[in-house]
Protein backbone atom coordinates (compact mmCIF):
# COMPACT_ATOMS: atom_id res chain seq x y z
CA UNK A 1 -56.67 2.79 28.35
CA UNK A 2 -55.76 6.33 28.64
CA UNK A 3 -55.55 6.22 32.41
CA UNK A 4 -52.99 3.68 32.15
CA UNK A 5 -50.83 5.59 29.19
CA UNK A 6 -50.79 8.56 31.01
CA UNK A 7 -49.54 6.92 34.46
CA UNK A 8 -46.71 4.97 32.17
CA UNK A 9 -45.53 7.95 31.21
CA UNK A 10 -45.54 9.58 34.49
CA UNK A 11 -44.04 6.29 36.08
CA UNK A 12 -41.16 6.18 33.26
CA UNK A 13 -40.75 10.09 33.83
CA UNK A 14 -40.41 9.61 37.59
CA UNK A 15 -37.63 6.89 36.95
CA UNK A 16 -35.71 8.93 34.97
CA UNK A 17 -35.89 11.87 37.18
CA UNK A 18 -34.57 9.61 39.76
CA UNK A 19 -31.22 8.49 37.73
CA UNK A 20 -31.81 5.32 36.49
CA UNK A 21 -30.35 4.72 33.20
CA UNK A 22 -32.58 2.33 31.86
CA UNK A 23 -36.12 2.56 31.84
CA UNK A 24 -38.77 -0.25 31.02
CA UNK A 25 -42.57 -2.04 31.77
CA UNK A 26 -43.37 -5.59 31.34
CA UNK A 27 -47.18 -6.78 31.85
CA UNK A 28 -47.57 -10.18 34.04
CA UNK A 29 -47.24 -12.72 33.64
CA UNK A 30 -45.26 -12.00 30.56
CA UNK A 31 -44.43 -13.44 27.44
CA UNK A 32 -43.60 -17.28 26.96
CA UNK A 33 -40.17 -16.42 27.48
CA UNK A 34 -40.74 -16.13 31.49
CA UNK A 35 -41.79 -19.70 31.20
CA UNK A 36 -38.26 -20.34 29.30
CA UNK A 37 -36.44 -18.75 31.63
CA UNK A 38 -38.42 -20.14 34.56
CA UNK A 39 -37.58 -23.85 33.18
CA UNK A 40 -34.07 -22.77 32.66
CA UNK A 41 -33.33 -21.83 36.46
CA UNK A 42 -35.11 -25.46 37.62
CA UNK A 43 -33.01 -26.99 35.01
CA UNK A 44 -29.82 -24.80 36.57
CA UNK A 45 -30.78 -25.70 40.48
CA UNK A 46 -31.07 -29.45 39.18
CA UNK A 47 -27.39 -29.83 38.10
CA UNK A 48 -26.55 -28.26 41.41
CA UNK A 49 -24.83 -24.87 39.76
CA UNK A 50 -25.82 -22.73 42.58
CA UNK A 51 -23.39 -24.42 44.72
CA UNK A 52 -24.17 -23.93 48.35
CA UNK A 53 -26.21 -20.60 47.43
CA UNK A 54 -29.50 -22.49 48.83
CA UNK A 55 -31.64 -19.19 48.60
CA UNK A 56 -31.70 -19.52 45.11
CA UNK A 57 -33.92 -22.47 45.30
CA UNK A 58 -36.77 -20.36 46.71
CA UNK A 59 -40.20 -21.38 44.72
CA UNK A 60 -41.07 -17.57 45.06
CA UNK A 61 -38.72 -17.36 41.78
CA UNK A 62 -40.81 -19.04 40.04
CA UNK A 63 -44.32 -17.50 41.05
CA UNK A 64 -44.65 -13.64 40.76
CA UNK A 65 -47.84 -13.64 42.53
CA UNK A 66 -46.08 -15.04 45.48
CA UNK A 67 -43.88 -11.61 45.51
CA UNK A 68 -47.17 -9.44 45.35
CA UNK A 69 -50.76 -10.48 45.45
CA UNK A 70 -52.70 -8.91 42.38
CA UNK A 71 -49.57 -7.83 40.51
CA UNK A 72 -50.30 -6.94 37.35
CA UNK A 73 -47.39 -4.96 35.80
CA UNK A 74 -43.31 -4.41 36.87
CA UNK A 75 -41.70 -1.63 36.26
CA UNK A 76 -37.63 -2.82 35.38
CA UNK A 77 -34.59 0.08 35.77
CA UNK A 78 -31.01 0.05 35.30
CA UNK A 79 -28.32 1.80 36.97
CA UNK A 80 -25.20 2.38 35.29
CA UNK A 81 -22.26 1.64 37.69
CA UNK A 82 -19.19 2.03 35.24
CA UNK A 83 -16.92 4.72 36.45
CA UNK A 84 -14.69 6.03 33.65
CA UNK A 85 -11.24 5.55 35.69
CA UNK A 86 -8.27 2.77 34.65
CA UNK A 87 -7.83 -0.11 37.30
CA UNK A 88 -6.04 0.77 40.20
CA UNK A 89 -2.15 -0.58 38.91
CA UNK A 90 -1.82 -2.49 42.30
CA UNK A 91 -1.26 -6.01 43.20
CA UNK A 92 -5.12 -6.87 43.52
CA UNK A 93 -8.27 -6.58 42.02
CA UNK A 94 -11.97 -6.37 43.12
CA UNK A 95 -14.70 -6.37 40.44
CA UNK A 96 -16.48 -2.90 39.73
CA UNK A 97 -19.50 -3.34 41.30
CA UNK A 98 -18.18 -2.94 45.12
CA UNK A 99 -16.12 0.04 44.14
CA UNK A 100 -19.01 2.70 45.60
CA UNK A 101 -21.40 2.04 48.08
CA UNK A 102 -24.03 -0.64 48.62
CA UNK A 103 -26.21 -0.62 45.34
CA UNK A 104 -29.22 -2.36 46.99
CA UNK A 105 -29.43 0.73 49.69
CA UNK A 106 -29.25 3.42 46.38
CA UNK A 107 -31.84 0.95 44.40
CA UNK A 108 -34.49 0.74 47.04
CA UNK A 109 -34.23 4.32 48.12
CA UNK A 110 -34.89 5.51 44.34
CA UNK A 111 -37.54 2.84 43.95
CA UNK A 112 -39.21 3.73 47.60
CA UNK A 113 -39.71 7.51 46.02
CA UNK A 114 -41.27 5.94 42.66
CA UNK A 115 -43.90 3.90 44.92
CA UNK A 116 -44.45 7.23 46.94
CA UNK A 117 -45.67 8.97 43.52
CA UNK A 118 -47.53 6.08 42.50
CA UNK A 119 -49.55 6.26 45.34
CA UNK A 120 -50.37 9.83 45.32
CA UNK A 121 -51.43 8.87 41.80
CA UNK A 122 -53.07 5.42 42.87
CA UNK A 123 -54.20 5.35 46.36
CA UNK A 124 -54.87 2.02 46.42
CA UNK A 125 -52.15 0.79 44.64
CA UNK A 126 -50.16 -2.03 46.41
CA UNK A 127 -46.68 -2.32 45.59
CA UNK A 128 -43.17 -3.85 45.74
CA UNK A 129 -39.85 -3.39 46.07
CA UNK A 130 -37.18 -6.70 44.35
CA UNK A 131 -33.75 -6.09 44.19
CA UNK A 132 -31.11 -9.04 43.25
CA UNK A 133 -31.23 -10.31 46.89
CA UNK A 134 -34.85 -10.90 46.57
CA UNK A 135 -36.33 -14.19 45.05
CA UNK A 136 -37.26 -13.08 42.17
CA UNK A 137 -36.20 -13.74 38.47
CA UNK A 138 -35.39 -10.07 37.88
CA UNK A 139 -32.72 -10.84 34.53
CA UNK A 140 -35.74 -12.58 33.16
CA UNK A 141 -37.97 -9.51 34.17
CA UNK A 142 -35.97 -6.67 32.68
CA UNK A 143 -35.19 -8.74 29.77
CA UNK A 144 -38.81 -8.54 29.28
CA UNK A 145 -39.51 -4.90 30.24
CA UNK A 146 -36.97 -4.05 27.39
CA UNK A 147 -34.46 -3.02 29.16
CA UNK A 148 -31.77 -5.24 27.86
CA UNK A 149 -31.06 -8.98 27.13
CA UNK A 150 -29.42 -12.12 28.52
CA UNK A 151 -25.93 -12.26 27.75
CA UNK A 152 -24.17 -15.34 27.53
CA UNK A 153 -22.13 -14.12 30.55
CA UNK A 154 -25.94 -14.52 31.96
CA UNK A 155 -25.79 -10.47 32.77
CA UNK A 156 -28.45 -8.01 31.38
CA UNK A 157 -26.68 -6.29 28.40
CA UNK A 158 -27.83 -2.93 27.72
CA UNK A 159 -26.96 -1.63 23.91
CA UNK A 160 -26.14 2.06 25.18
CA UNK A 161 -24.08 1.19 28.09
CA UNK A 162 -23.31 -2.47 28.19
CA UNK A 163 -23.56 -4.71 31.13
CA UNK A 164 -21.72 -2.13 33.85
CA UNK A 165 -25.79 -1.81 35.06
CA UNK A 166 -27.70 -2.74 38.35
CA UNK A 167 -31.64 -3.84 38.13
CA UNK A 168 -34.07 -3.03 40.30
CA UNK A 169 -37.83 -4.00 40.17
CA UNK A 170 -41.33 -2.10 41.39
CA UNK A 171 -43.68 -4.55 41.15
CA UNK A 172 -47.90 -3.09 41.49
CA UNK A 173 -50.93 -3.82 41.08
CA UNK A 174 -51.62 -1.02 38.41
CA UNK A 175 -52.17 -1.27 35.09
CA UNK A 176 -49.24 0.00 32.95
CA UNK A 177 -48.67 -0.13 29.23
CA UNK A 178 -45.84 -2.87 28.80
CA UNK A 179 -42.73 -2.19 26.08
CA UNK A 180 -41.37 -4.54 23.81
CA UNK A 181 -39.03 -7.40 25.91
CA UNK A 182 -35.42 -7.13 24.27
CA UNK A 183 -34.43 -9.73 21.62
CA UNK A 184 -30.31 -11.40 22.44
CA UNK A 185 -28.16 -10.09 20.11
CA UNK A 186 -24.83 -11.81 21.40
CA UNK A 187 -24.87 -13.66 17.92
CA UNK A 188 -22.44 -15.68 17.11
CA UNK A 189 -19.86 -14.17 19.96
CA UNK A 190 -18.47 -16.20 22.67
CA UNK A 191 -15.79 -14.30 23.75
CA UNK A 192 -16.92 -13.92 27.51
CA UNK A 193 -16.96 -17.77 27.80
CA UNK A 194 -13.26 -17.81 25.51
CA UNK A 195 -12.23 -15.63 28.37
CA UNK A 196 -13.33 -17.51 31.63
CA UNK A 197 -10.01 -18.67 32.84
CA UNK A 198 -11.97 -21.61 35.18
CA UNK A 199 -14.24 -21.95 32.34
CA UNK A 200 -17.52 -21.73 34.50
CA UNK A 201 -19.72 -20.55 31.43
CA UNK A 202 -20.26 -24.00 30.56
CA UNK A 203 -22.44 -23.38 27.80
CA UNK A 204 -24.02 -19.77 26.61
CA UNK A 205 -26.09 -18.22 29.63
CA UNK A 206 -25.33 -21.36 31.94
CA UNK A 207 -23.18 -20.23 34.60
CA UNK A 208 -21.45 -23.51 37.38
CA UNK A 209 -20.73 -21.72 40.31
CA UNK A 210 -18.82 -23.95 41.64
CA UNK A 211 -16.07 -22.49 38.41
CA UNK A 212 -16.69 -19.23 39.04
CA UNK A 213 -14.22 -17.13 41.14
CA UNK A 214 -16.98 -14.43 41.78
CA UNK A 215 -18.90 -17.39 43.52
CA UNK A 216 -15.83 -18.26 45.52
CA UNK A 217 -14.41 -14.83 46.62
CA UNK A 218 -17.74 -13.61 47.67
CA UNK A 219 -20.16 -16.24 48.71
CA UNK A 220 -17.42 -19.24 49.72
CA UNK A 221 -17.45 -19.88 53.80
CA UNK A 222 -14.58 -22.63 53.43
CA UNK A 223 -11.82 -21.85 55.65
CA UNK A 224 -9.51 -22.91 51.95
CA UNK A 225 -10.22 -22.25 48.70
CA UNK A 226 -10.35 -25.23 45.88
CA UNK A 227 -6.87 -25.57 44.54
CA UNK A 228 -7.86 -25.45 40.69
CA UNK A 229 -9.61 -21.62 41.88
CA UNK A 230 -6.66 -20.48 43.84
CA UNK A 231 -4.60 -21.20 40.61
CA UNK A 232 -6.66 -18.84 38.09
CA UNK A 233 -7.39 -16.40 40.68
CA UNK A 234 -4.85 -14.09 39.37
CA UNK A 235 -5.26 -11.12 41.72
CA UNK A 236 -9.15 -10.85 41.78
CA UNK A 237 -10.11 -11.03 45.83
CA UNK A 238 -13.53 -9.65 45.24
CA UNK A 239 -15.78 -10.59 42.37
CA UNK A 240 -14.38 -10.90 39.02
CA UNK A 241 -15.23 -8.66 36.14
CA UNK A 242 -13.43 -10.85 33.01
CA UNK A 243 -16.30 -11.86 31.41
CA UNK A 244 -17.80 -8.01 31.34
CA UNK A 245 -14.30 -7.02 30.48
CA UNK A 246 -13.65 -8.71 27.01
CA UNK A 247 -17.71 -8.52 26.09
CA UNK A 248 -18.03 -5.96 22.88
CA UNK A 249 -20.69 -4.09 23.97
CA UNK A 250 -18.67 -2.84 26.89
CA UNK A 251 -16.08 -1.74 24.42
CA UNK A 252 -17.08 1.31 23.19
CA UNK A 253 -17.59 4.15 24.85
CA UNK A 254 -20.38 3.78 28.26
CA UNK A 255 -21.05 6.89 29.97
CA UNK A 256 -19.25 7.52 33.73
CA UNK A 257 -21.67 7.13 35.86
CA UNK A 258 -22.74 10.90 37.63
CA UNK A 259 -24.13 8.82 40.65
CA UNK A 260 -22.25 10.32 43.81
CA UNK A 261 -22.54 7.52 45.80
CA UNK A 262 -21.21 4.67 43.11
CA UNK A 263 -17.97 6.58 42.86
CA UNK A 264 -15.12 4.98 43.68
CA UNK A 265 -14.13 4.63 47.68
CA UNK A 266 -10.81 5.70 48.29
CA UNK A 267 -9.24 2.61 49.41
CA UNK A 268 -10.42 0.86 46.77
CA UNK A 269 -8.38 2.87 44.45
CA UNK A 270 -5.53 3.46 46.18
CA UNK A 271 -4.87 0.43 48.15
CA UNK A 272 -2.62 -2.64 48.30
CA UNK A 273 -2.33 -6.28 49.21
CA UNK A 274 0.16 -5.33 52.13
CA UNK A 275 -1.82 -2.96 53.39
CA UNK A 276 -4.99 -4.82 53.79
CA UNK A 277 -3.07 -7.64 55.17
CA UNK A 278 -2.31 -4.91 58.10
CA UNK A 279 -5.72 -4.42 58.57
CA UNK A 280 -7.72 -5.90 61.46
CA UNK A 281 -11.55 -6.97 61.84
CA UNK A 282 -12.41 -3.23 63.06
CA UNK A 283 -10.67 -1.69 60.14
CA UNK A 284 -12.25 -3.61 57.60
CA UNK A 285 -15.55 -3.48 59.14
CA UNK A 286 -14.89 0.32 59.27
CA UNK A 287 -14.34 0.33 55.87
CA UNK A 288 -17.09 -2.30 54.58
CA UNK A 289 -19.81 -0.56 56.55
CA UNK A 290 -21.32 0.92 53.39
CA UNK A 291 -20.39 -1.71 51.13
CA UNK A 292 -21.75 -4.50 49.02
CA UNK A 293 -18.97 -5.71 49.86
CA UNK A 294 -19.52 -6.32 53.21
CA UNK A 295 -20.96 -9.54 52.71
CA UNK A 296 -16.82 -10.72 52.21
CA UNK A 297 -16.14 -11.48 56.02
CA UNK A 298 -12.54 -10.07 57.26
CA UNK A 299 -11.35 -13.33 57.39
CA UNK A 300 -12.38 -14.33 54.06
CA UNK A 301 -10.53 -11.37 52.74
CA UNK A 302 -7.47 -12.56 53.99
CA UNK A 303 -8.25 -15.79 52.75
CA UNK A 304 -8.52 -14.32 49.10
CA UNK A 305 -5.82 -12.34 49.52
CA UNK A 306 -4.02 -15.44 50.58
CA UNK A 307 -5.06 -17.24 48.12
CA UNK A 308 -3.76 -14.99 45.28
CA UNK A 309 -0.31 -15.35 47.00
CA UNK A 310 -0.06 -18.37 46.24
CA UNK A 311 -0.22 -18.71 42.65
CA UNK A 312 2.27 -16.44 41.83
């Protein structure tokens, strides 16, 4: 028992030493609540919300073991992406979390040098590395490593800096103490789903893809977008942040992000629709090349950016 007290603390120490924000250890295979939320994403894929996103129907979601053989604890972090800095005042808007550089590369590399010191600590520890492009419930999992809860906006909601916060998992075969999982304290608010101008929060937590402009301006290979999204598109061409926007707990004040390489690129700030109109692939490829947002082909920028044309 001591062993495994004094490695927490030396994991959680190591975390925070690192930059992450948010700190937290669940034991597997968790509370009933992973069950909930396990039943919940079948009960998602079965009324078809993921749209065309097929990789979210991987059964490895469902089965930790199936990420890491043995696993017996996960160690859940946040990173706090919200940079203290008004909108650009231009014609379009892209959501927050492609303003810096790719958060999976910053996530992994932090995460790589946690699994480093738990080896010199562990020799034979195995280990594993789950961002949010691996198949893995990792809202679920930080929601029960205490690092925040389920919002009905379905993001992980942190009470010190809101939702503005990446996750990233270390999954291992060590023992570690576990913390408490975080209780939802949305209450009676619904103003994220009030504020969803395609209404794609169908019901608290329950997100329809096929409603949500995030969905469409990122993950949407259709050469045309669906008329009833082109006409609430208003000028978001990359993500949408509306439903972190208007949510209370990102209302008062979050700390500005100290991260160097989550601050804002420059063309995100200071850029407009004309200009990346102008652009060509090489330019934006130039650009993207560091990007989460490099997932958004050139030619489905100028789609988006078409798009928002329209319904003005």
């Amino acid at each position: 028992m001591k062993n495994s007290i004094d490695l927490t603390k030396k994991i959680k120490e190591k975390a925070f030493e690192e930059g992450f924000d948010a700190v937290g250890i669940a034991k597997v295979p968790g509370s009933s609540r992973i069950k909930l939320r396990t039943a919940s994403l079948e009960r998602w894929l079965q009324a078809g919300h993921q749209a065309k996103m097929e990789w979210m129907k991987s059964p490895k979601r469902k089965d930790i073991e199936s990420m890491l053989k043995g696993v017996k604890s996960v160690l859940a972090v946040g990173l706090n992406y919200y940079v203290d800095t008004d909108r650009p005042a231009k014609d379009i808007s892209i959501a927050r979390y492609g303003w810096g550089k790719d958060y999976h590369k910053i996530i992994k590399k932090k995460l790589k040098k946690i699994a480093e010191f738990l080896e010199t600590e562990r020799p034979n520890a195995k280990w594993k590395i789950c961002v949010d492009t691996s198949a893995f419930l990792d809202k679920a999992w930080a929601e029960e490593a205490g690092i925040g809860w389920i919002g009905k906006h379905s993001n992980i909601i942190n009470s010190e800096i809101g939702s503005w916060m990446f996750l990233g998992h270390l999954l291992s075969t060590e023992e570690l103490e576990a913390d408490k999982p975080s209780k939802p304290i949305c209450g009676e608010c619904e103003k994220c789903i009030e504020a969803c101008p395609t209404k794609a929060i169908e019901e608290p937590f329950i997100i329809n893809s096929y409603k949500c402009l995030a969905y469409h301006t990122l993950e949407n290979r259709d050469q045309e977008l669906p008329e009833n999204i082109i006409n609430k598109m208003g000028n978001w061409i990359a993500g949408c942040d509306i439903c972190q926007d208007v949510c209370p707990w990102n209302q008062k004040h979050i700390p500005s992000t100290t991260e160097a390489d989550l601050q804002p690129s420059e063309w995100i700030l200071n850029t407009t629709k004309q200009n990346l109109l102008s652009w060509d692939d090489s330019k934006w490829k130039e650009n993207l090349k560091n990007s989460a947002l490099k997932r958004i082909k050139p030619w489905m920028w100028r789609r988006n950016i078409d798009s928002i044309s329209k319904n003005k």
